[in-house]
Protein backbone atom coordinates (compact mmCIF):
# COMPACT_ATOMS: atom_id res chain seq x y z
CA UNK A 1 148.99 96.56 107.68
CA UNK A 2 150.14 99.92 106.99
CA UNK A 3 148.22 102.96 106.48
CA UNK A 4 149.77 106.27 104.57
CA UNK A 5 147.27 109.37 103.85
CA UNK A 6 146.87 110.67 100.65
CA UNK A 7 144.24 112.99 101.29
CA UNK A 8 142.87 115.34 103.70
CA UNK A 9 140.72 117.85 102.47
CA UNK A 10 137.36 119.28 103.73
CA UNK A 11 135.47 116.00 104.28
CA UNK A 12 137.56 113.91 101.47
CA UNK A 13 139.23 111.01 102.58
CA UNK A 14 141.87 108.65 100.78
CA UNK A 15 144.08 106.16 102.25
CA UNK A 16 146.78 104.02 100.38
CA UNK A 17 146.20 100.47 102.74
CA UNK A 18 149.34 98.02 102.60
CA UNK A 19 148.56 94.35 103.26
CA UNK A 20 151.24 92.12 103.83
CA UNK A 21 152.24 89.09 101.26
CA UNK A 22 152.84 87.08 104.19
CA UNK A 23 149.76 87.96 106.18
CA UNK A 24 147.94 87.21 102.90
CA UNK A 25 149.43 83.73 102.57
CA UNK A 26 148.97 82.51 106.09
CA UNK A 27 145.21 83.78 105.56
CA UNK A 28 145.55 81.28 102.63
CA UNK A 29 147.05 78.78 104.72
CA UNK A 30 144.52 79.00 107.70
CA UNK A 31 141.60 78.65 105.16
CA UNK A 32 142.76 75.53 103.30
CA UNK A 33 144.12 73.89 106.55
CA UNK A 34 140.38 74.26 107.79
CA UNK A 35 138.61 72.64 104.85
CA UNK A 36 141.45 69.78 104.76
CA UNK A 37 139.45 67.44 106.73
CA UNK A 38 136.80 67.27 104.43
CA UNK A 39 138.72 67.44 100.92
CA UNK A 40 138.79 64.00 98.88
CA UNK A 41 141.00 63.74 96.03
CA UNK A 42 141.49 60.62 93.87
CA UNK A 43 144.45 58.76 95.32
CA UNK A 44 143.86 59.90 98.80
CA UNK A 45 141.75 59.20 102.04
CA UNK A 46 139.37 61.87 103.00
CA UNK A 47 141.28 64.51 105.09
CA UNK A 48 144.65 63.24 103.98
CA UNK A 49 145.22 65.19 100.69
CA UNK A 50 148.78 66.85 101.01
CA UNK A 51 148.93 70.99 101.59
CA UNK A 52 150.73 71.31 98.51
CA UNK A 53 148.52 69.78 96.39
CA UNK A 54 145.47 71.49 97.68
CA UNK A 55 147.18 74.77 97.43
CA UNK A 56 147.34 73.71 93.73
CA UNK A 57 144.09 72.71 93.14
CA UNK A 58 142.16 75.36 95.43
CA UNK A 59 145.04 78.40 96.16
CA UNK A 60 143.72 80.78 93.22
CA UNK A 61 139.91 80.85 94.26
CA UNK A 62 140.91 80.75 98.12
CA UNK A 63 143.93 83.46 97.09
CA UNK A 64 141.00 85.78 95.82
CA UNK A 65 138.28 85.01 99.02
CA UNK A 66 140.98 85.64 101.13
CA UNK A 67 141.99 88.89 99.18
CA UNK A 68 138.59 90.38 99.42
CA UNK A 69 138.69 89.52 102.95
CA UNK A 70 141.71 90.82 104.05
CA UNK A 71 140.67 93.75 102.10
CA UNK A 72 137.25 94.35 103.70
CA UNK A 73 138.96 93.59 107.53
CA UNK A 74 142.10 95.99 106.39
CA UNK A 75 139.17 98.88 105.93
CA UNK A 76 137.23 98.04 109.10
CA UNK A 77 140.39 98.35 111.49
CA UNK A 78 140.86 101.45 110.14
CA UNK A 79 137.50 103.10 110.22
CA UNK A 80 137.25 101.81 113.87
CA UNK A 81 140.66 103.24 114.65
CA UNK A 82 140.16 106.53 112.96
CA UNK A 83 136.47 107.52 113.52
CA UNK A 84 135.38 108.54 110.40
CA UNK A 85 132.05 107.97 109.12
CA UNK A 86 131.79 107.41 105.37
CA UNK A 87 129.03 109.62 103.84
CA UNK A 88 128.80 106.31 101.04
CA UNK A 89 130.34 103.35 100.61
CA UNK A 90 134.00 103.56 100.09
CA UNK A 91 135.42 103.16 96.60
CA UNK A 92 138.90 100.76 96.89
CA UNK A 93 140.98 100.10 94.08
CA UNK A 94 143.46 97.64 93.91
CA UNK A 95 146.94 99.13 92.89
CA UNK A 96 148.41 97.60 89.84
CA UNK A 97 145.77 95.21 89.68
CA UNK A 98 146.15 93.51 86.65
CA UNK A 99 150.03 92.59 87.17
CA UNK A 100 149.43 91.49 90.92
CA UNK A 101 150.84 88.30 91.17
CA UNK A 102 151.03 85.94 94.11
CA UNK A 103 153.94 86.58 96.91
CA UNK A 104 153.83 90.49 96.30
CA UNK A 105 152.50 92.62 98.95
CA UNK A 106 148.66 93.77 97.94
CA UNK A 107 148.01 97.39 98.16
CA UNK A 108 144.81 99.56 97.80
CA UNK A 109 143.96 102.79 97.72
CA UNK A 110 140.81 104.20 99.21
CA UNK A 111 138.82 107.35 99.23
CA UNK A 112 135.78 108.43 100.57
CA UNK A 113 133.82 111.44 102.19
CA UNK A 114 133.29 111.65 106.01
CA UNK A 115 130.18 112.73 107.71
CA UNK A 116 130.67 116.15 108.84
CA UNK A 117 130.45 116.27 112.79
CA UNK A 118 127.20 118.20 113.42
CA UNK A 119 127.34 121.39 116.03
CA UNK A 120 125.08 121.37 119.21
CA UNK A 121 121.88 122.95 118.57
CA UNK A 122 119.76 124.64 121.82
CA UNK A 123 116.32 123.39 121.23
CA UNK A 124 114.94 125.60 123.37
CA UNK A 125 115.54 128.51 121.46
CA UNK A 126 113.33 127.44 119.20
CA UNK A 127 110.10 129.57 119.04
CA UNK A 128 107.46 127.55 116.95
CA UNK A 129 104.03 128.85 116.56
CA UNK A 130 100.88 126.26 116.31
CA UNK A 131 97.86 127.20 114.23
CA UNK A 132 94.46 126.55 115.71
CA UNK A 133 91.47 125.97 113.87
CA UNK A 134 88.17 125.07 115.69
CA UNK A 135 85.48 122.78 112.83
CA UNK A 136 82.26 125.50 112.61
CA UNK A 137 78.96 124.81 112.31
CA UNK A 138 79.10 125.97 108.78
CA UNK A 139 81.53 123.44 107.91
CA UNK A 140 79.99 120.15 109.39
CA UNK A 141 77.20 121.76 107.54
CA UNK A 142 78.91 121.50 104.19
CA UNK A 143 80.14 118.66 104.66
CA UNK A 144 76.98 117.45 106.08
CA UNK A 145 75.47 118.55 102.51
CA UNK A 146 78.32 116.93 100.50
CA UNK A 147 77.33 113.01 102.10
CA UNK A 148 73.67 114.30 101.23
CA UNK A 149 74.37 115.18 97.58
CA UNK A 150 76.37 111.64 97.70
CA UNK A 151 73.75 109.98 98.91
CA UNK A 152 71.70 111.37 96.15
CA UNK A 153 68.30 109.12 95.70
CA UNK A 154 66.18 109.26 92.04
CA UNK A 155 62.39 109.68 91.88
CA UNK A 156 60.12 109.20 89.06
CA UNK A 157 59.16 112.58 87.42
CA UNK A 158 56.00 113.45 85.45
CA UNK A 159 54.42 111.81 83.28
CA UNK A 160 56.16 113.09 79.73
CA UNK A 161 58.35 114.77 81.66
CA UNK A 162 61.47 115.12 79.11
CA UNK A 163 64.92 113.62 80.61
CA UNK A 164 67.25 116.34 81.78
CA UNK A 165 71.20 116.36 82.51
CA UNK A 166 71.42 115.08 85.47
CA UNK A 167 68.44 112.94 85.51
CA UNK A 168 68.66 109.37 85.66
CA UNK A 169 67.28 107.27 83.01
CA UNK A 170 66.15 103.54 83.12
CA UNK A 171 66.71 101.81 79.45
CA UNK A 172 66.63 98.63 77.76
CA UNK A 173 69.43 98.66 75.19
CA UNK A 174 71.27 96.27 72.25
CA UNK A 175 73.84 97.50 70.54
CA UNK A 176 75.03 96.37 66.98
CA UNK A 177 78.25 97.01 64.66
CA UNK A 178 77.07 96.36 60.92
CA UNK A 179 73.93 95.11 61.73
CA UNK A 180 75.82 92.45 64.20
CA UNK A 181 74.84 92.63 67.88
CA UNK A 182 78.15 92.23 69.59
CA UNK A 183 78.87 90.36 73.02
CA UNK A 184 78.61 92.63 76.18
CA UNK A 185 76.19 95.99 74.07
CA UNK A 186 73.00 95.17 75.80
CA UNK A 187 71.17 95.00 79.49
CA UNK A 188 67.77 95.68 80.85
CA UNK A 189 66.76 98.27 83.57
CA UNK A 190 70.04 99.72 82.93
CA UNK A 191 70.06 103.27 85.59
CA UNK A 192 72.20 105.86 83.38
CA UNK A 193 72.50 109.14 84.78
CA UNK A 194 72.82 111.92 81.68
CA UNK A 195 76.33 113.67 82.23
CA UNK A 196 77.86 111.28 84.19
CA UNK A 197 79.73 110.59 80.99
CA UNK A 198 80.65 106.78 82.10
CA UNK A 199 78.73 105.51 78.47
CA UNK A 200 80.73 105.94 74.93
CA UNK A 201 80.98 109.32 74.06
CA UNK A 202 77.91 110.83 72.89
CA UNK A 203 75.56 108.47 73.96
CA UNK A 204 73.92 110.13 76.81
CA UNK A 205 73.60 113.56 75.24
CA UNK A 206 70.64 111.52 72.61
CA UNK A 207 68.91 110.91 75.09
CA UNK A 208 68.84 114.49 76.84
CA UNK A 209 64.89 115.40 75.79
CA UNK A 210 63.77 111.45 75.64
CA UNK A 211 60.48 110.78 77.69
CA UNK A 212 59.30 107.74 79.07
CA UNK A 213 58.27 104.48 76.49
CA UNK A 214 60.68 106.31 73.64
CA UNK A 215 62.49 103.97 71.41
CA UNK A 216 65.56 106.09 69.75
CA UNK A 217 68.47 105.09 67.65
CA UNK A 218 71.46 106.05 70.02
CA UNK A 219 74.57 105.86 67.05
CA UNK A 220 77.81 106.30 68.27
CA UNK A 221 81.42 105.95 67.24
CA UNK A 222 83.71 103.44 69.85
CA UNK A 223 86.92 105.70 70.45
CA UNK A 224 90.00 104.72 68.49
CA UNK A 225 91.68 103.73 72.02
CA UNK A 226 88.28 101.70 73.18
CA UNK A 227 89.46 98.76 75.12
CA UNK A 228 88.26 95.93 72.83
CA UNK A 229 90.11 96.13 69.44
CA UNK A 230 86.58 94.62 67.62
CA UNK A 231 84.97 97.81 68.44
CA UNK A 232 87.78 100.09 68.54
CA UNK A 233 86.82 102.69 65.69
CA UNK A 234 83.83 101.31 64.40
CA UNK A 235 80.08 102.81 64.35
CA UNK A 236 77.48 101.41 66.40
CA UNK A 237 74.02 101.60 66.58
CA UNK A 238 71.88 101.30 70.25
CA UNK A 239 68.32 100.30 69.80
CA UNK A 240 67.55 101.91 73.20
CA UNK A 241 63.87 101.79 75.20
CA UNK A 242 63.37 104.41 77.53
CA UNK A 243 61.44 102.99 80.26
CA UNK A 244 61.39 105.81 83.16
CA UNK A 245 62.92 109.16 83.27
CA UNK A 246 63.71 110.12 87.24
CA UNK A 247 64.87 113.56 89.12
CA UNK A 248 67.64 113.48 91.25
CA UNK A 249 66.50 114.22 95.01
CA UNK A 250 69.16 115.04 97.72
CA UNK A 251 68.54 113.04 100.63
CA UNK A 252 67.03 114.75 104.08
CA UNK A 253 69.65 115.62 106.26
CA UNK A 254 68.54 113.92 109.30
CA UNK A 255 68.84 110.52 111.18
CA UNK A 256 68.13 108.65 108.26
CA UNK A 257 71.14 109.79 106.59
CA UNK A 258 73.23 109.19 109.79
CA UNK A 259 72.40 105.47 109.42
CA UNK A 260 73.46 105.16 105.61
CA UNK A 261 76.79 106.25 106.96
CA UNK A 262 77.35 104.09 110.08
CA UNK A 263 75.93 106.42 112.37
CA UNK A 264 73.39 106.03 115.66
CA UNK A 265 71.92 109.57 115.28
CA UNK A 266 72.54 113.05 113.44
CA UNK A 267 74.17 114.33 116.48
CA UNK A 268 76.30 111.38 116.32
CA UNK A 269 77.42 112.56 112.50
CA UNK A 270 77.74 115.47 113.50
CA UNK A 271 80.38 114.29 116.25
CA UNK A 272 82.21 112.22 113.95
CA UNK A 273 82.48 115.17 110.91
CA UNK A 274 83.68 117.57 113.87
CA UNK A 275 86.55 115.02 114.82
CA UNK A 276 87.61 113.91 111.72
CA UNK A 277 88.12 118.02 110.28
CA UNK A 278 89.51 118.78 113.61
CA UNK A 279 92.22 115.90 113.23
CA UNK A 280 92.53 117.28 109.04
CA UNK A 281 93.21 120.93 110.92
CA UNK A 282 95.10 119.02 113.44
CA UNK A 283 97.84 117.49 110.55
CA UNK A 284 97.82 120.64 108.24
CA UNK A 285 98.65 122.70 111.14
CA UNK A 286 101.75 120.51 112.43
CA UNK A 287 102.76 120.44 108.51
CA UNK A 288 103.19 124.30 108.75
CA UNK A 289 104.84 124.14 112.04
CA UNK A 290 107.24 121.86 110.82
CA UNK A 291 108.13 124.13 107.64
CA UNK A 292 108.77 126.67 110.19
CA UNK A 293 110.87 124.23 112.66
CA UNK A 294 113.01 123.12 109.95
CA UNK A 295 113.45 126.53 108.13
CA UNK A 296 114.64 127.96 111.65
CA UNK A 297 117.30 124.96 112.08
CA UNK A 298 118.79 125.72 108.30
CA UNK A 299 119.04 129.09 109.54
CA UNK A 300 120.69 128.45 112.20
CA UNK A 301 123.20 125.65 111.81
CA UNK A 302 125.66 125.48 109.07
CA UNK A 303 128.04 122.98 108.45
CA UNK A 304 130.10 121.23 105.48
CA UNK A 305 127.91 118.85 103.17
CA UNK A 306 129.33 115.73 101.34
CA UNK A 307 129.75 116.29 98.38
CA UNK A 308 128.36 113.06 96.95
CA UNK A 309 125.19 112.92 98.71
CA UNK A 310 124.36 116.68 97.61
CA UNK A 311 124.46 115.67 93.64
CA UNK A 312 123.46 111.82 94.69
CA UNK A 313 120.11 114.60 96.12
CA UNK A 314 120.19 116.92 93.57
CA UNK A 315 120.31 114.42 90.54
CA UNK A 316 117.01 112.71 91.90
CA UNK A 317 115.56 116.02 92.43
CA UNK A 318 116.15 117.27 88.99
CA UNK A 319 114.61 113.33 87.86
CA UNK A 320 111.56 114.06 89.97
CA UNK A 321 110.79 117.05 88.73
CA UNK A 322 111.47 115.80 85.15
CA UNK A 323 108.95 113.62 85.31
CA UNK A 324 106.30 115.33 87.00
CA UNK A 325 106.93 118.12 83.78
CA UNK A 326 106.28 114.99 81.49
CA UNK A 327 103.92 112.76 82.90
CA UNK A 328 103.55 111.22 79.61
CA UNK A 329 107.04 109.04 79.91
CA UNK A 330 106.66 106.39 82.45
CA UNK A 331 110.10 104.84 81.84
CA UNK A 332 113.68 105.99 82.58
CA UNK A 333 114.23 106.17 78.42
CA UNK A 334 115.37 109.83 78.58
CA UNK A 335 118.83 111.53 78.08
CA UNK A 336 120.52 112.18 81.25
CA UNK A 337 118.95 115.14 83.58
CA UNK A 338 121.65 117.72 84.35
CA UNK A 339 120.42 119.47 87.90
CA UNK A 340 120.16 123.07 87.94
CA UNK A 341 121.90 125.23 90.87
CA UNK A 342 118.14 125.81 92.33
CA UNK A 343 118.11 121.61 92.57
CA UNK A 344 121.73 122.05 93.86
CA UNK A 345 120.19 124.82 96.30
CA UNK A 346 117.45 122.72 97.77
CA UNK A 347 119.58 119.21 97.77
CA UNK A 348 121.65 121.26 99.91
CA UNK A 349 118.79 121.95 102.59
CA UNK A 350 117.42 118.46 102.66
CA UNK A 351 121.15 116.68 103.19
CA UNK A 352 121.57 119.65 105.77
CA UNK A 353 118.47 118.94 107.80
CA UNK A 354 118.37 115.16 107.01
CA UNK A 355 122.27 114.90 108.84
CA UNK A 356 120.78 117.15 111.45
CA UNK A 357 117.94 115.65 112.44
CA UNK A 358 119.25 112.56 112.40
CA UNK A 359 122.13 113.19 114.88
CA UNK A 360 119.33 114.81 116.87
CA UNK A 361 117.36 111.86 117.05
CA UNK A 362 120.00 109.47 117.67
CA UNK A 363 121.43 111.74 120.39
CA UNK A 364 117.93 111.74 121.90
CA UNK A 365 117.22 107.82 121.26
CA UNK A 366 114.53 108.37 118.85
CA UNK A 367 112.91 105.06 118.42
CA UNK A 368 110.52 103.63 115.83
CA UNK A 369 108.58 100.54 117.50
CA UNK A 370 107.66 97.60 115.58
CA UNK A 371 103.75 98.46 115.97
CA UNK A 372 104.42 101.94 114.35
CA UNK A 373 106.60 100.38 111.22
CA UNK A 374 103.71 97.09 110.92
CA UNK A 375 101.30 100.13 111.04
CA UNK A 376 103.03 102.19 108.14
CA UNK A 377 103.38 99.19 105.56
CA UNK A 378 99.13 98.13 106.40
CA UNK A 379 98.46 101.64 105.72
CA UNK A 380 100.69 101.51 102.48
CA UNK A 381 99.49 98.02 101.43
CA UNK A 382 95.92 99.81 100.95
CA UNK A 383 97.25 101.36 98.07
CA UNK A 384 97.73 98.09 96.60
CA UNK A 385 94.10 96.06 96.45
CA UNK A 386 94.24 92.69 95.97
CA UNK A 387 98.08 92.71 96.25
CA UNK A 388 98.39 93.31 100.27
CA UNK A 389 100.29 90.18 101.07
CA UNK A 390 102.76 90.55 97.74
CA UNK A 391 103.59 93.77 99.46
CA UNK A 392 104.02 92.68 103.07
CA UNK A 393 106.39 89.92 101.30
CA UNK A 394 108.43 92.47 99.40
CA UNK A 395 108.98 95.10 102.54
CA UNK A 396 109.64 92.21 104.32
CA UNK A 397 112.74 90.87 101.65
CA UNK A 398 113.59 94.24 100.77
CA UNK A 399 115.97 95.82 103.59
CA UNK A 400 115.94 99.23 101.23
CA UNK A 401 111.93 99.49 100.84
CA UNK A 402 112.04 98.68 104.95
CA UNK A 403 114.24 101.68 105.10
CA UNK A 404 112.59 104.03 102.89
CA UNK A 405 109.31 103.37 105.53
CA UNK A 406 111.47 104.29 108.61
CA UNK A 407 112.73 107.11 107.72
CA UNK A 408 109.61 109.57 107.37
CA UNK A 409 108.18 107.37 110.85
CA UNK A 410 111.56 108.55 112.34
CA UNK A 411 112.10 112.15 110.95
CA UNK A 412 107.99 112.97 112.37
CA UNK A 413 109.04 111.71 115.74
CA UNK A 414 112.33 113.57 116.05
CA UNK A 415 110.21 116.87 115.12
CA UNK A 416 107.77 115.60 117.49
CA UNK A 417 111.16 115.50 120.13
CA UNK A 418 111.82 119.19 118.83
CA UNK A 419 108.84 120.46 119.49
CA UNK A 420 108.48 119.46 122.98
CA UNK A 421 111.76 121.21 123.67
CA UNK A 422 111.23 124.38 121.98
CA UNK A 423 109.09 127.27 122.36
CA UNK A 424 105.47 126.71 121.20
CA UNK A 425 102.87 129.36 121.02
CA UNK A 426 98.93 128.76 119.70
CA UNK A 427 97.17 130.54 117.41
CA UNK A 428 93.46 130.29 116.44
CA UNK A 429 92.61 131.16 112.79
CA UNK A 430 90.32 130.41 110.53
CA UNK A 431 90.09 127.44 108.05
CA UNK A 432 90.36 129.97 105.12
CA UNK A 433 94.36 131.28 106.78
CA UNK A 434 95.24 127.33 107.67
CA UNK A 435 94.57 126.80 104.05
CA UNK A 436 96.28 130.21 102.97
CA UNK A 437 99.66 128.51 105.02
CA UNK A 438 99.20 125.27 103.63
CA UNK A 439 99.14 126.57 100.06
CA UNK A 440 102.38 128.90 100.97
CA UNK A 441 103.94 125.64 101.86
CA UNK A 442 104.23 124.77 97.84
CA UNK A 443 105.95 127.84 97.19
CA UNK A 444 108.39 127.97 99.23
């Protein structure tokens, strides 16, 4: 094979690769003389059918197998004897393609983009600072408050007491469209809390001033969008029996509570609601380190970028952003999405600090374990109820969705490397300044 340059610039690559007719057809040769012994032909024994013949009969489809091979072997020896590291997958054309013929020597041309070799960065120059924040009293007490106002009990109010927003009413109701009662408009002992909006529209404000053993005439309108095309539209009427009005009653913080939500004791609660804001600190803190671990490494190391996995960034950038701006279309339907230079600005970062942490992690053998990936895709999987094992099937045939799991598991544990090695200082503050930092983190 012969190799002749045709490009060297920055990180672009191309190669003109020259393979051989006579390499080709002995590749030809080799292939057919292995499946001889199993070719039958009418006219001849098994094994026995004559070279020439089964050049004939197979030499075009093995020609073009043994092509691609030759090809893909041709571009191997030469990435293993040069070094580089394509940034993508190589794009090969065949020269003079479409008048190729058989006997002439098969030439290719191929370009690509090299990974940029990455300079040494000194970890322990690093100076990182860790935010501390310690879970009050006051806020186990608010949050104690928040699982009593969800834990929210309803007692009976006075007699004639008039139903409030907010209160919860018990009601027999049948509904009817035109006089007909329809399938699924009535139940018995129904609890409806007024304001919790989860009946038709307008429904729970007539019965805002109802008292208990009131029959009213609840008439509503079914949205235009209402699930069940019958009823979409159309005016209903509820014959509706109030049959107890209640008050909503917050339930005693106390040991009582602690039980409804798995706990031995109060004090127990309270132990739990310190951990779990400690360990919410705890991960909003290390997201503001790392901001400031990464934005010191893109000050500090500059190299040249691919070109095509900058716009391959900045295009899906630009997309995202697109679609977060119109929420509305859920499809890919849409003219094409030209990135700005602030996409092209940020795509640069991200390819930056992706190639850099990555040759920082491989350098320091940055594994992700088996437990930590099975752990990833069961904590994804719970976004899917009812559908777990469909997505445990399509991770596991799905070599890209694997990846696109790995990589945040790998990038945390190379900061995690990073951080040991720099320079870490703590920092107590208050909830109110970890959730000042957190908020900066958007507008950056």
């Amino acid at each position: 094979m012969q190799v002749t340059e045709t490009q060297n610039d920055g990180l672009k690559r191309g190669y003109q690769l020259t393979l051989p007719a006579a390499d080709l057809a002995a590749t030809v040769d080799a292939k057919l003389k292995e499946a001889q012994p199993e070719i039958e032909m009418k006219g001849f024994r098994k094994g026995k059918v004559p070279m020439a013949m089964l050049k004939k009969q197979f030499g075009p489809r093995v020609m073009g197998d043994a092509m691609q091979e030759s090809i893909d072997g041709a571009l191997r020896d030469h990435l293993e004897k040069s070094g580089d590291r394509p940034a993508v997958q190589p794009k090969i054309e065949m020269e003079d393609g479409e008048n190729w013929k058989e006997g002439d020597d098969v030439v290719v041309n191929v370009s690509y983009e090299i990974l940029p070799p990455i300079p040494e960065v000194d970890l322990s120059t690093l100076k990182l600072e860790r935010l501390v924040v310690k879970a009050e009293e006051a806020a186990v007490t608010e949050a104690l408050e928040g699982l009593a106002k969800n834990a929210t009990a309803y007692e009976d109010k006075e007699a004639d007491a008039k139903a409030e927003k907010d209160d919860q009413v018990v009601i027999d109701f049948k509904g009817s469209v035109d006089g007909e009662e329809f399938e699924g408009g009535a139940a018995e002992d129904y609890p409806l809390v007024l304001g919790s909006n989860s009946f038709i529209p307008g429904f729970e404000d007539q019965l805002i001033g109802a008292k208990s053993g009131d029959d009213i005439e609840v008439k509503v309108t079914f949205p235009e969008e209402y699930g069940a095309e019958h009823l979409a539209g159309k005016d209903a009427v509820f014959a509706t029996t109030v049959k107890a009005v209640k008050k909503p009653v917050d339930a005693l913080i106390d040991d009582e509570l602690a039980k409804r939500f798995g706990a031995e004791s109060l004090d127990k609660l309270k132990e739990q609601i310190t951990e779990r804001l400690e360990a919410e600190y705890k991960g909003a803190s290390r997201a503001v380190m790392k901001r400031g671990l990464l934005d010191q490494l893109d000050d500090q190391v500059k190299f040249d970028l691919p070109e095509v996995l900058v716009e391959a960034e900045a295009g899906q950038i630009a997309h995202q952003l697109w679609h977060e701006e119109h929420p509305e279309e859920q499809g890919h339907n849409h003219g094409e999405i030209e990135p700005t230079d602030e996409h092209k600005k940020l795509a640069e970062r991200r390819v930056r600090l992706g190639l850099l942490l990555a040759e920082i992690g491989q350098k320091a053998e940055v594994q992700v374990s088996d437990q930590e990936f099975t752990q990833a895709v069961m904590n994804q999987a719970r976004q899917f109820p009812g559908q777990e094992r469909q997505f445990f099937e399509f991770i596991q045939q799905n070599a890209q969705a694997q990846q696109q799991l790995r990589a945040p598991l790998f990038e945390d544990k190379v900061v995690d490397h990073i951080a040991e090695q720099a320079e870490v200082t703590e920092k107590e503050v208050s909830k109110e300044d970890l959730e000042k930092a957190v908020e900066a983190l958007d507008e950056l």
